[in-house]
N, C-alpha and C. Protein backbone atom coordinates (compact mmCIF):
# COMPACT_ATOMS: atom_id res chain seq x y z
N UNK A 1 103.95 36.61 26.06
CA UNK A 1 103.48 35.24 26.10
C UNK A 1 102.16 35.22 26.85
N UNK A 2 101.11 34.62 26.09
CA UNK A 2 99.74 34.70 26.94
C UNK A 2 99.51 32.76 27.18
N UNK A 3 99.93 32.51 28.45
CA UNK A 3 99.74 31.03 28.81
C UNK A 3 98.22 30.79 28.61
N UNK A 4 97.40 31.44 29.14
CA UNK A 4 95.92 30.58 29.25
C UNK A 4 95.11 31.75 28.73
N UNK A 5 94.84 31.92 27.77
CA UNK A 5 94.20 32.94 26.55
C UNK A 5 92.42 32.22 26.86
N UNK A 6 91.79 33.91 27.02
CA UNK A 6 90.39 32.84 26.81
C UNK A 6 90.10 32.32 25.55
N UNK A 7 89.43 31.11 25.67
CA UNK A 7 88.62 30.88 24.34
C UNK A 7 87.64 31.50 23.67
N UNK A 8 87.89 31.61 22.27
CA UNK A 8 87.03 31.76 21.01
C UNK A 8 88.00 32.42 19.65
N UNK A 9 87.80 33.47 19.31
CA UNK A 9 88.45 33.32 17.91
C UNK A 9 89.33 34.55 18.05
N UNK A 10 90.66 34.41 17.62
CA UNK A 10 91.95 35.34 17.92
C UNK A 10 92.61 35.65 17.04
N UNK A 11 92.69 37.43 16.69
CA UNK A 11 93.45 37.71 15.56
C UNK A 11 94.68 38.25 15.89
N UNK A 12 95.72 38.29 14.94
CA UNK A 12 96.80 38.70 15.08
C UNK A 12 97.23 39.76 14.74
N UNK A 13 97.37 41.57 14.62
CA UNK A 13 97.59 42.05 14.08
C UNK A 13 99.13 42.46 14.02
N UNK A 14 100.10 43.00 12.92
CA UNK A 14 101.12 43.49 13.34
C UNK A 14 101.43 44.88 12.79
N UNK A 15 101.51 45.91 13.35
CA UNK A 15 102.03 47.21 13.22
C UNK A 15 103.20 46.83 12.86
N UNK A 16 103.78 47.63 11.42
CA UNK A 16 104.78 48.56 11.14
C UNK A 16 104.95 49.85 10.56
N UNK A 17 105.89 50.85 11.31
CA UNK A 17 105.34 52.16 10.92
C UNK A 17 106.07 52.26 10.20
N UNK A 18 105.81 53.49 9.09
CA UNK A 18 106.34 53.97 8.01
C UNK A 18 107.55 54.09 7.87
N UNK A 19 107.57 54.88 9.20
CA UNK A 19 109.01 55.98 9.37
C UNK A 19 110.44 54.64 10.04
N UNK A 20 110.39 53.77 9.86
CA UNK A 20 111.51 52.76 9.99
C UNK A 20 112.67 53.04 8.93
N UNK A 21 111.95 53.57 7.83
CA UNK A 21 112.77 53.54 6.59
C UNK A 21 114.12 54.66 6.98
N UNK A 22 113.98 55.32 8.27
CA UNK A 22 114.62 57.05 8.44
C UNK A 22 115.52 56.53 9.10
N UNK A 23 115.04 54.78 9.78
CA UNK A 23 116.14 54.64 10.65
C UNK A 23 116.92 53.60 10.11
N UNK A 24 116.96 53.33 9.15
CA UNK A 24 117.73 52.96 7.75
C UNK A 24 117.16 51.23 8.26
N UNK A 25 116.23 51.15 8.12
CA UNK A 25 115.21 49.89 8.32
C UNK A 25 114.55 49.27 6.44
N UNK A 26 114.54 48.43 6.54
CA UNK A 26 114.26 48.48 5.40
C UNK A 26 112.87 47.27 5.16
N UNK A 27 112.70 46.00 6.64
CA UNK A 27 111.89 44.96 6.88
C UNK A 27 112.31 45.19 8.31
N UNK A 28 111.28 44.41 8.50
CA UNK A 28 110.85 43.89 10.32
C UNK A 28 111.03 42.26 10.45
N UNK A 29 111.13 41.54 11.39
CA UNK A 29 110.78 40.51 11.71
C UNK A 29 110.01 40.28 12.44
N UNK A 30 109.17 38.92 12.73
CA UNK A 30 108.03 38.85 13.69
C UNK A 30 107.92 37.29 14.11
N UNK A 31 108.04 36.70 14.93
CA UNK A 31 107.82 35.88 15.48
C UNK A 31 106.51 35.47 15.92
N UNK A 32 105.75 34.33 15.02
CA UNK A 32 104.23 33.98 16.03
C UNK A 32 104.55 32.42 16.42
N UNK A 33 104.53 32.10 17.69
CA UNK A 33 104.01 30.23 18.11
C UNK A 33 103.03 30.21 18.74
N UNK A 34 102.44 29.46 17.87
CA UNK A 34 101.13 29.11 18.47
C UNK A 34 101.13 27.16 19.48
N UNK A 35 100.27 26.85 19.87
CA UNK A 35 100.52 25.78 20.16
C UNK A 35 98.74 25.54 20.60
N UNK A 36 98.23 24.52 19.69
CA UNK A 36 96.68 24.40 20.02
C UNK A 36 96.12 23.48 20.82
N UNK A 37 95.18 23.73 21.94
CA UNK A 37 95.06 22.32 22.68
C UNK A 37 93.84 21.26 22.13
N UNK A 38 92.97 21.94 21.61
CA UNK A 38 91.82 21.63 21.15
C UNK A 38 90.25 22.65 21.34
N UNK A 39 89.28 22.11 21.54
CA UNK A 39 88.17 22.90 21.56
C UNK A 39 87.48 22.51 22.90
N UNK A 40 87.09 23.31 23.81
CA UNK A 40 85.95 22.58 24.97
C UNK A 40 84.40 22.28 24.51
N UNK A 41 84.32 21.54 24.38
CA UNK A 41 82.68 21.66 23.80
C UNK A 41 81.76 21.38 24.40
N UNK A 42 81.86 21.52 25.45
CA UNK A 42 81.15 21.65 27.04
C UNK A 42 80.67 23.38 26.18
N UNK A 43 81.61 24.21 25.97
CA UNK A 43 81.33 25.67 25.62
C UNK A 43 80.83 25.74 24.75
N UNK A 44 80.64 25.45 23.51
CA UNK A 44 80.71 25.53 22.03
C UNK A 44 79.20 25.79 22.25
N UNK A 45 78.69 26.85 21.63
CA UNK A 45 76.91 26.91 21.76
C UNK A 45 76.61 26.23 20.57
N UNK A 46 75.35 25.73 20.87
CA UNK A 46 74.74 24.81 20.05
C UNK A 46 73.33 25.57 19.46
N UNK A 47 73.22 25.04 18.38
CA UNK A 47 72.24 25.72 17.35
C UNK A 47 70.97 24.53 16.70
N UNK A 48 70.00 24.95 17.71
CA UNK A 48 68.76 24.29 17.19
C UNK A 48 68.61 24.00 16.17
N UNK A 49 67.88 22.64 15.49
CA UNK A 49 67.86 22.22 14.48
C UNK A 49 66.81 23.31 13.80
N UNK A 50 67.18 23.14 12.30
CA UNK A 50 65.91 24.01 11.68
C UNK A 50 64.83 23.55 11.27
N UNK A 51 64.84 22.14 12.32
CA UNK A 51 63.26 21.95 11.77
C UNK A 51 62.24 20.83 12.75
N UNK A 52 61.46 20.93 13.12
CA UNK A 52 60.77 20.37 14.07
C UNK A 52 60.19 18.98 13.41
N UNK A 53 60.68 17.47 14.33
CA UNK A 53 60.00 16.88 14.15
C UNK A 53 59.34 16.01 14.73
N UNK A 54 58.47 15.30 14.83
CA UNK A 54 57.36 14.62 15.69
C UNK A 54 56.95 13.37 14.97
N UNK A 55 56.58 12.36 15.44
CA UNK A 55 55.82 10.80 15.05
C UNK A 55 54.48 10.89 16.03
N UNK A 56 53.32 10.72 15.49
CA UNK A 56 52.63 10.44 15.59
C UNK A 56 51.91 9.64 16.56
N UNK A 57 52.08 9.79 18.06
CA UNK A 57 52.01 8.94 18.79
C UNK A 57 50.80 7.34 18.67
N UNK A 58 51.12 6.21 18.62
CA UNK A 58 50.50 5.04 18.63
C UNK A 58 50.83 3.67 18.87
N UNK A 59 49.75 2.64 19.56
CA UNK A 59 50.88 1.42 20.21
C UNK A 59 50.87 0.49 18.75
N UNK A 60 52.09 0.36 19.12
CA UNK A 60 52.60 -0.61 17.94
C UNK A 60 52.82 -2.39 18.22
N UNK A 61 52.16 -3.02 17.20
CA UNK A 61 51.90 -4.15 17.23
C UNK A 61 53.18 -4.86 16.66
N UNK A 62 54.49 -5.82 17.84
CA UNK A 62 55.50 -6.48 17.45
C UNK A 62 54.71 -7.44 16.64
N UNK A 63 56.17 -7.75 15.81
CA UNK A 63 56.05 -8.82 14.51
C UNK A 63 54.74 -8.31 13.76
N UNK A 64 54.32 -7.40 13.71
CA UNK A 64 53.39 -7.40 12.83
C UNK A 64 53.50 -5.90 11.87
N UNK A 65 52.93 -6.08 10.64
CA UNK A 65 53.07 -4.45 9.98
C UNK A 65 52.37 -3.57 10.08
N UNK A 66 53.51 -2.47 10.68
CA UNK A 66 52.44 -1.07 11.54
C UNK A 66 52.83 -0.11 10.56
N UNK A 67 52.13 1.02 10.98
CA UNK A 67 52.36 2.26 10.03
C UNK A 67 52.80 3.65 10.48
N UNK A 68 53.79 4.33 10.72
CA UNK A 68 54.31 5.34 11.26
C UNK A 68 54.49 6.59 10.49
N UNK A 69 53.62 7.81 11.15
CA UNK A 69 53.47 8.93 10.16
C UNK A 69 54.74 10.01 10.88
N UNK A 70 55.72 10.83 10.26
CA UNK A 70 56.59 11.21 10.81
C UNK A 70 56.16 13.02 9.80
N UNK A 71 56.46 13.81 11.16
CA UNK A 71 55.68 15.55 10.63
C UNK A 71 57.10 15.86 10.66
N UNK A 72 57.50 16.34 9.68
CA UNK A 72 58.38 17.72 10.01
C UNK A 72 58.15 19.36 9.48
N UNK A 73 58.29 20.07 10.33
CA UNK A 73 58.25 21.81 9.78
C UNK A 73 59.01 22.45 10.42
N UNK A 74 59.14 23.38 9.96
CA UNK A 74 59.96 24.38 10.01
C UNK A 74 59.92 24.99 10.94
N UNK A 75 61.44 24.99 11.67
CA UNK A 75 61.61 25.68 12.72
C UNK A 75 60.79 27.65 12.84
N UNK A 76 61.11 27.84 11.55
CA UNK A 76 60.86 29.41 11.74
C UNK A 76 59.68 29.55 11.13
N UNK A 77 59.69 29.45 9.82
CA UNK A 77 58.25 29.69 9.22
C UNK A 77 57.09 28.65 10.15
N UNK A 78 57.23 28.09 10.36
CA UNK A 78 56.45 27.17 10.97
C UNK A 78 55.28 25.54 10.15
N UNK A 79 56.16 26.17 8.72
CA UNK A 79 54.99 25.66 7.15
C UNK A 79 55.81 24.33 7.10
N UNK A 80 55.12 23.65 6.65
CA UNK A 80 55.14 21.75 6.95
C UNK A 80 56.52 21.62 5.82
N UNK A 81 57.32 20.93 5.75
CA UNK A 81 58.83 20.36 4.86
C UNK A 81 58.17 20.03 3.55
N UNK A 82 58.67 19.92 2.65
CA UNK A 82 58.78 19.21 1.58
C UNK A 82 60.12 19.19 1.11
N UNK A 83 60.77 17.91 1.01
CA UNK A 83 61.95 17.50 0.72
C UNK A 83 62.17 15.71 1.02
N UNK A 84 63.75 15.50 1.00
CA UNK A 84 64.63 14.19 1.54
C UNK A 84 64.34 14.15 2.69
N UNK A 85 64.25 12.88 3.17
CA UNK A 85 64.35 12.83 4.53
C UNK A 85 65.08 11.25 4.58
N UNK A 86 66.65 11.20 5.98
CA UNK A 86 67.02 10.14 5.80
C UNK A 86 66.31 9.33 6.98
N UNK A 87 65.70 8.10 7.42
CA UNK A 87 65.06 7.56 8.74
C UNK A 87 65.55 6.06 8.41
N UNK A 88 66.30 6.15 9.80
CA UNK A 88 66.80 4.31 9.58
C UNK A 88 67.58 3.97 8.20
N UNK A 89 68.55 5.16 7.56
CA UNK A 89 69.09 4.91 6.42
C UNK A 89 68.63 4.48 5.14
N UNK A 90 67.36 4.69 5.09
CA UNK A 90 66.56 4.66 3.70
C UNK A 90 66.24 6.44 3.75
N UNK A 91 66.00 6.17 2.02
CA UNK A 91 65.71 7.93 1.80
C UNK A 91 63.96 7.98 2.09
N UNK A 92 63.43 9.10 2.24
CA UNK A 92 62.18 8.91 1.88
C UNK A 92 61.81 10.87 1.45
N UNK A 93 60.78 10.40 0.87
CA UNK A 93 60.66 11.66 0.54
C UNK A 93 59.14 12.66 1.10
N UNK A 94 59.49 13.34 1.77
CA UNK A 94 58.22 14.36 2.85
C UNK A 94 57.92 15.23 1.92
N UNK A 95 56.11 15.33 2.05
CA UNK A 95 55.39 16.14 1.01
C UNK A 95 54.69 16.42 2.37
N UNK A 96 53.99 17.98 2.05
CA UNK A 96 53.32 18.78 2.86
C UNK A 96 53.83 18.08 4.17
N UNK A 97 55.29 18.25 4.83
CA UNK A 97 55.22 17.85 6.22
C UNK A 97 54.63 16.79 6.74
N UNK A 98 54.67 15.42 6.02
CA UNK A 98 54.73 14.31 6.18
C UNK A 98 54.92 13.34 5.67
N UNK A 99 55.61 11.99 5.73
CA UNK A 99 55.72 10.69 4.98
C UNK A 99 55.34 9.75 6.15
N UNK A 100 54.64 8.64 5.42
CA UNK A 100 54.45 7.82 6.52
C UNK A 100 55.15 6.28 6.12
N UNK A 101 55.40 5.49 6.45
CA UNK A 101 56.61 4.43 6.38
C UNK A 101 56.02 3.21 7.38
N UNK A 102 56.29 2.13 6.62
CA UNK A 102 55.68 0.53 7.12
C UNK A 102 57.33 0.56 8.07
N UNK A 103 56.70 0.03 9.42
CA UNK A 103 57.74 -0.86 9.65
C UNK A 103 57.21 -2.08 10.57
N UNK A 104 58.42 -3.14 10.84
CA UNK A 104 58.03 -4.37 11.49
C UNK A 104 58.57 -4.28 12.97
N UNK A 105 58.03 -3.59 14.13
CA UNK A 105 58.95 -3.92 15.06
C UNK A 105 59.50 -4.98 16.20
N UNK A 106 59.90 -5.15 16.53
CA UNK A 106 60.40 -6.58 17.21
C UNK A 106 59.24 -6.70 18.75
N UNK A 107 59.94 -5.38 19.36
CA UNK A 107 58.75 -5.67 20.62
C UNK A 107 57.93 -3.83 20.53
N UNK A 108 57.20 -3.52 21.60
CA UNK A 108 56.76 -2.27 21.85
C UNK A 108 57.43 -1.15 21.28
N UNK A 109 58.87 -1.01 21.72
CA UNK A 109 59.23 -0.02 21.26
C UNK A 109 60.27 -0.02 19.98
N UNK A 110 59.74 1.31 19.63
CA UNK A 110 60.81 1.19 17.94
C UNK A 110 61.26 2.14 17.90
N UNK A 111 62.84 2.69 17.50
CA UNK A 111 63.80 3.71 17.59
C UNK A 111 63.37 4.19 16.05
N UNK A 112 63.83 5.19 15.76
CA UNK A 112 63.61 6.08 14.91
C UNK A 112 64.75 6.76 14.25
N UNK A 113 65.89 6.67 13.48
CA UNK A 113 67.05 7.17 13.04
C UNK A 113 66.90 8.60 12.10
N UNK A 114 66.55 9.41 12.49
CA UNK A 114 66.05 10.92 11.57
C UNK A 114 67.36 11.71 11.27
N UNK A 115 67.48 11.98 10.17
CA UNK A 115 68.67 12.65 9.67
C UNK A 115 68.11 13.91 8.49
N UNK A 116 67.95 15.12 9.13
CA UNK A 116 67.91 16.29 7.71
C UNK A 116 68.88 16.07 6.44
């Protein structure tokens, strides 16, 4: 019985030897209980996004229509996106590592919802 097992990933193997058959054996039995508590994810390493992105720093004029340029590239190659991009739950679509997008914001600051 192992009460407090470290965490991460645990295999089970079970030996049976050949020679059981001599001792007029013919199967084994095996008993596994498991009992799971969950995951700590305080531990769980985390894995950088694969892709870098940035807005364009500029002051933005409430109630009025501003224009926001949003870069993304690539974490590794370092070469600008072309693809989907979800922001504030509209799709938009990034060519050479950028789309730029009207919005209206209420006061100074405006949140940004970015989803690969």
């Amino acid at each position: 019985v192992i009460e407090q097992p470290q965490a991460g990933i645990w295999e089970v193997v079970v030996y049976s030897s050949a020679s059981l058959s001599t001792y007029g054996r013919r199967d084994s039995h095996y008993r596994l209980s498991v009992q799971l508590a969950g995951v700590d994810e305080s531990s769980a390493p985390s894995r950088p996004l694969p892709y870098f992105v940035s807005v364009t720093p500029k002051e933005l004029v409430p109630g009025k229509l501003n224009y926001v340029t949003v870069h993304v590239f690539d974490r590794d190659t370092l070469k600008p996106f072309t693809g989907m991009l979800v922001i504030n739950e509209q799709l938009y679509q990034v060519k050479r590592g950028q789309v730029t997008l009207t919005v209206v914001p209420r006061d100074e600051d405006f949140v940004l919802n970015i989803q690969l």
